[in-house]
N, C-alpha and C. Protein backbone atom coordinates (compact mmCIF):
# COMPACT_ATOMS: atom_id res chain seq x y z
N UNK A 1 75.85 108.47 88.02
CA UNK A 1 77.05 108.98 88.64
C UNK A 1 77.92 109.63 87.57
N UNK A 2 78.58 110.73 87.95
CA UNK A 2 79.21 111.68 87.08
C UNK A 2 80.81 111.17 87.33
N UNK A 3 81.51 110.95 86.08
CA UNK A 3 83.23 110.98 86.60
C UNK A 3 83.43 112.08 87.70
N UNK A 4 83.35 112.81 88.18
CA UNK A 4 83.83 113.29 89.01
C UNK A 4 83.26 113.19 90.28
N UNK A 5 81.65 112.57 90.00
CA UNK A 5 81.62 111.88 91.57
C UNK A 5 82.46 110.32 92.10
N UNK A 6 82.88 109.79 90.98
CA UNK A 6 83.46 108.69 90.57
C UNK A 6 85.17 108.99 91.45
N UNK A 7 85.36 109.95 90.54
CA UNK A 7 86.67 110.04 90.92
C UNK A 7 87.13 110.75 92.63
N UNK A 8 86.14 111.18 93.01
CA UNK A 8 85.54 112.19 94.70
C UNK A 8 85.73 110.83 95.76
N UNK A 9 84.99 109.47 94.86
CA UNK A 9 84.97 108.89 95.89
C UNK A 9 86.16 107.68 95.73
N UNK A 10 86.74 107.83 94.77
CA UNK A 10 87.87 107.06 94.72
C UNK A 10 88.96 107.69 95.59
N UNK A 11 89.14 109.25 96.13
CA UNK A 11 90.26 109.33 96.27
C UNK A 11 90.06 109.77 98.18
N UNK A 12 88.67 109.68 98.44
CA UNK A 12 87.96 109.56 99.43
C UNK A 12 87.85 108.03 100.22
N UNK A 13 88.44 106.87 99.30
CA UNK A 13 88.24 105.45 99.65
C UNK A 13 89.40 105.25 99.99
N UNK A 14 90.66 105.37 99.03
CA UNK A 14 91.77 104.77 99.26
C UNK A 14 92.67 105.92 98.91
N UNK A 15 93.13 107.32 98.70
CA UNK A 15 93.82 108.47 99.26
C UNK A 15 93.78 108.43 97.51
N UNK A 16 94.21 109.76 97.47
CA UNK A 16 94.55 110.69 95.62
C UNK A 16 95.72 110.00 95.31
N UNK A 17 96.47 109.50 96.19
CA UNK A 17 97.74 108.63 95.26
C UNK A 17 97.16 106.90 94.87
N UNK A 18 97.35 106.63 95.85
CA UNK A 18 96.82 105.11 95.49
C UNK A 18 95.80 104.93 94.31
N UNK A 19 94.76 105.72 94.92
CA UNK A 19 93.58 105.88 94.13
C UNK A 19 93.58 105.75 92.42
N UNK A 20 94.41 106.89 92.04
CA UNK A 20 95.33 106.95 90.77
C UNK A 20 96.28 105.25 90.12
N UNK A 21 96.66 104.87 91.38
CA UNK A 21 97.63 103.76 90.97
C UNK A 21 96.78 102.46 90.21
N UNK A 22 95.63 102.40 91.39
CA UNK A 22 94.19 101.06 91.03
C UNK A 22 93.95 101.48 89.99
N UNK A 23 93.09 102.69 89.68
CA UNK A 23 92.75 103.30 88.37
C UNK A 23 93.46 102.62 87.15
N UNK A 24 95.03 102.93 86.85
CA UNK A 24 95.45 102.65 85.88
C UNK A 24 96.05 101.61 86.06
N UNK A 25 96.29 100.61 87.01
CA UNK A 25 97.00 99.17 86.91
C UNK A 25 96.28 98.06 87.81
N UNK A 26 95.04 98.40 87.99
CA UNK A 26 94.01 97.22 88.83
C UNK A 26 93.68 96.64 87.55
N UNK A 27 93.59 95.24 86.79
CA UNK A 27 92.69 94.60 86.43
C UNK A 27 91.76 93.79 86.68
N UNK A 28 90.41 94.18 86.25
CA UNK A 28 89.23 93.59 86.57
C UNK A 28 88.53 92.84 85.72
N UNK A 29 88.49 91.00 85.67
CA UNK A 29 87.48 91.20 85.05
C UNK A 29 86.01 91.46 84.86
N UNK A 30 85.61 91.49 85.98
CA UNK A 30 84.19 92.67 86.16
C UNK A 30 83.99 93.39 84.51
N UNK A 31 85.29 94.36 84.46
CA UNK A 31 85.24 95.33 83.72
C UNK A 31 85.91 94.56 82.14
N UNK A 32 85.46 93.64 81.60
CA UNK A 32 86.17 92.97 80.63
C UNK A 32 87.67 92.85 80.72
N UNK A 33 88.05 92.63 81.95
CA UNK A 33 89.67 92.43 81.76
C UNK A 33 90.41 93.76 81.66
N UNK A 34 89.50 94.80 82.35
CA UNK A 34 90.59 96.34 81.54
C UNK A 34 90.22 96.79 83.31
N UNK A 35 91.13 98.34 82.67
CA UNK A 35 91.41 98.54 83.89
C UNK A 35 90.43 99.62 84.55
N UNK A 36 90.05 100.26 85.24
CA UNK A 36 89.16 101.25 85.37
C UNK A 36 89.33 102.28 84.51
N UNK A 37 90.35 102.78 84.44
CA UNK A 37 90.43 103.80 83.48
C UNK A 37 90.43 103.60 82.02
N UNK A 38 90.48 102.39 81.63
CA UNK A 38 90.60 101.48 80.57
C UNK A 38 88.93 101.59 80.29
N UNK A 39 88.10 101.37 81.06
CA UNK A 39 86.68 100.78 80.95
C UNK A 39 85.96 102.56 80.89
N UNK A 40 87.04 102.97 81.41
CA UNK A 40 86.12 104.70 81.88
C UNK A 40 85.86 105.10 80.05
N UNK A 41 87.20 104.76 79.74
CA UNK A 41 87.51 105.28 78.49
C UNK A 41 87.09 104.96 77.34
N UNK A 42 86.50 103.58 77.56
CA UNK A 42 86.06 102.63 76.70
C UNK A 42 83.74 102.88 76.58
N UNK A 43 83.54 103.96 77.99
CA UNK A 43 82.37 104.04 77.69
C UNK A 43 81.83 103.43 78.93
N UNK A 44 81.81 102.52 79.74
CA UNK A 44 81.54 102.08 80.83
C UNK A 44 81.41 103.17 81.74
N UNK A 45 80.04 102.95 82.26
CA UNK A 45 79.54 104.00 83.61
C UNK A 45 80.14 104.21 84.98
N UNK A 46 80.90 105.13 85.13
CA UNK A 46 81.37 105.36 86.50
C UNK A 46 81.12 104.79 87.37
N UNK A 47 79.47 104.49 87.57
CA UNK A 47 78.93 104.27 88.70
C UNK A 47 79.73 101.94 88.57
N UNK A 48 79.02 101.52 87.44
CA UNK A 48 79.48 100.30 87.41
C UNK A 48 81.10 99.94 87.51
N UNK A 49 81.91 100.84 87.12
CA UNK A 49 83.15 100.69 87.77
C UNK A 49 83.66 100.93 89.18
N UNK A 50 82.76 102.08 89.70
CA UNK A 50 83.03 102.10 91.14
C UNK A 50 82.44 100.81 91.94
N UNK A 51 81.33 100.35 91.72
CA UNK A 51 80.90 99.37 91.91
C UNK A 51 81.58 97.77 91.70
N UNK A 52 81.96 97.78 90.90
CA UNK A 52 83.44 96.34 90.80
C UNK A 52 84.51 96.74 91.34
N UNK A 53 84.69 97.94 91.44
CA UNK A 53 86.03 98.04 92.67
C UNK A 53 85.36 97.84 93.93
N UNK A 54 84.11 98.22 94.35
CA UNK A 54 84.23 98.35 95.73
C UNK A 54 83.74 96.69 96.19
N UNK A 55 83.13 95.81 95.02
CA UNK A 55 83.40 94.37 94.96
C UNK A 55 85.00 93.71 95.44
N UNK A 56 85.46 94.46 94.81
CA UNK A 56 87.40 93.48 94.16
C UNK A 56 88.32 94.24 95.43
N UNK A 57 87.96 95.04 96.15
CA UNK A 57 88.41 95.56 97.24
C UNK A 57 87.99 95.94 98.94
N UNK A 58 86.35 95.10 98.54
CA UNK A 58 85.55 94.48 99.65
C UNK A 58 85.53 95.56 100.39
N UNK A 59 84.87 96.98 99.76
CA UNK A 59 84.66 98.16 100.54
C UNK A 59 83.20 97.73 100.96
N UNK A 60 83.08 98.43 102.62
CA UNK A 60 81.99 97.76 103.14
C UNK A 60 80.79 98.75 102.40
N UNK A 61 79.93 98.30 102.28
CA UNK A 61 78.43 98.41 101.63
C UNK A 61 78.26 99.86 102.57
N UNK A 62 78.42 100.00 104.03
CA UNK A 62 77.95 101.63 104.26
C UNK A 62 79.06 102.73 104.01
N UNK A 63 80.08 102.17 102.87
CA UNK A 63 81.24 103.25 102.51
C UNK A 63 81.05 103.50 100.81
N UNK A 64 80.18 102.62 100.11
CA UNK A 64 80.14 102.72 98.88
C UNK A 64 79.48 103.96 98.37
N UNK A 65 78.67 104.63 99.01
CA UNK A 65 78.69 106.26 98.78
C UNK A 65 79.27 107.32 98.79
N UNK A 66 80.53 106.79 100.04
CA UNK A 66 80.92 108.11 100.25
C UNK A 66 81.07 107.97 101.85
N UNK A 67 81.88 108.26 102.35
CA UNK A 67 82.45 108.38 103.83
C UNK A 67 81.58 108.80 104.07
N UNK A 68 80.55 108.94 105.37
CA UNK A 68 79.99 110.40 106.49
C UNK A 68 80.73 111.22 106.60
N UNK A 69 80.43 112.55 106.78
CA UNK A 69 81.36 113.60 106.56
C UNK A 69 80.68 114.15 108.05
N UNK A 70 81.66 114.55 108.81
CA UNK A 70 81.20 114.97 110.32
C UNK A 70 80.58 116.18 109.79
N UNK A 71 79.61 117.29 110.67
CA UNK A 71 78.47 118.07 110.65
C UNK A 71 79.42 119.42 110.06
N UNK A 72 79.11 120.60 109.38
CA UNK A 72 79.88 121.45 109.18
C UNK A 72 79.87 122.23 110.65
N UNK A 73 80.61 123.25 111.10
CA UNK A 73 80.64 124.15 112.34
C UNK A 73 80.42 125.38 111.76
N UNK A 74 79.92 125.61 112.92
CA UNK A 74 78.68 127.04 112.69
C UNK A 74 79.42 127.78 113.82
C-alpha cells in the first residue's frame, strides 16, 4: 500500500477533517506508542498502520479496503 492509498482511505473512513485529527493525535500502541503519522514517519508501512486503526476503531472487515463505490453512469 502506497501513502496515498493510505491516506484515500483514511479520509474515505472517517471524512478529510477528522481523518487528519486521528492521524496526528490517536495513540496506538499497535504502532509503538506513536501516532500514525508518528509511525508513517518513523518508516512503518501504510498498509500496517491502516490496519491498527481499523483494529482501534473497529472498522468492519468489508470497509478495510475501501467503501464500494456505486457503478460509474454512462
Amino acid at each position: 500500500m502506497r501513502h496515498s492509498d493510505f491516506w484515500a482511505l483514511m479520509d474515505a473512513e472517517f471524512g478529510p477533517g477528522y481523518a487528519a485529527s486521528i492521524a496526528q493525535d490517536h495513540v496506538l500502541a499497535e504502532l509503538g506508542g506513536r501516532t500514525p503519522t508518528e509511525a508513517l514517519a518513523a518508516g512503518s508501512s501504510p498498509r500496517d498502520v491502516w490496519l491498527a486503526l481499523c483494529e482501534a476503531f473497529e472498522v468492519p472487515a468489508s470497509r478495510r479496503f475501501g467503501r464500494d463505490k456505486p457503478p460509474a453512469r454512462r
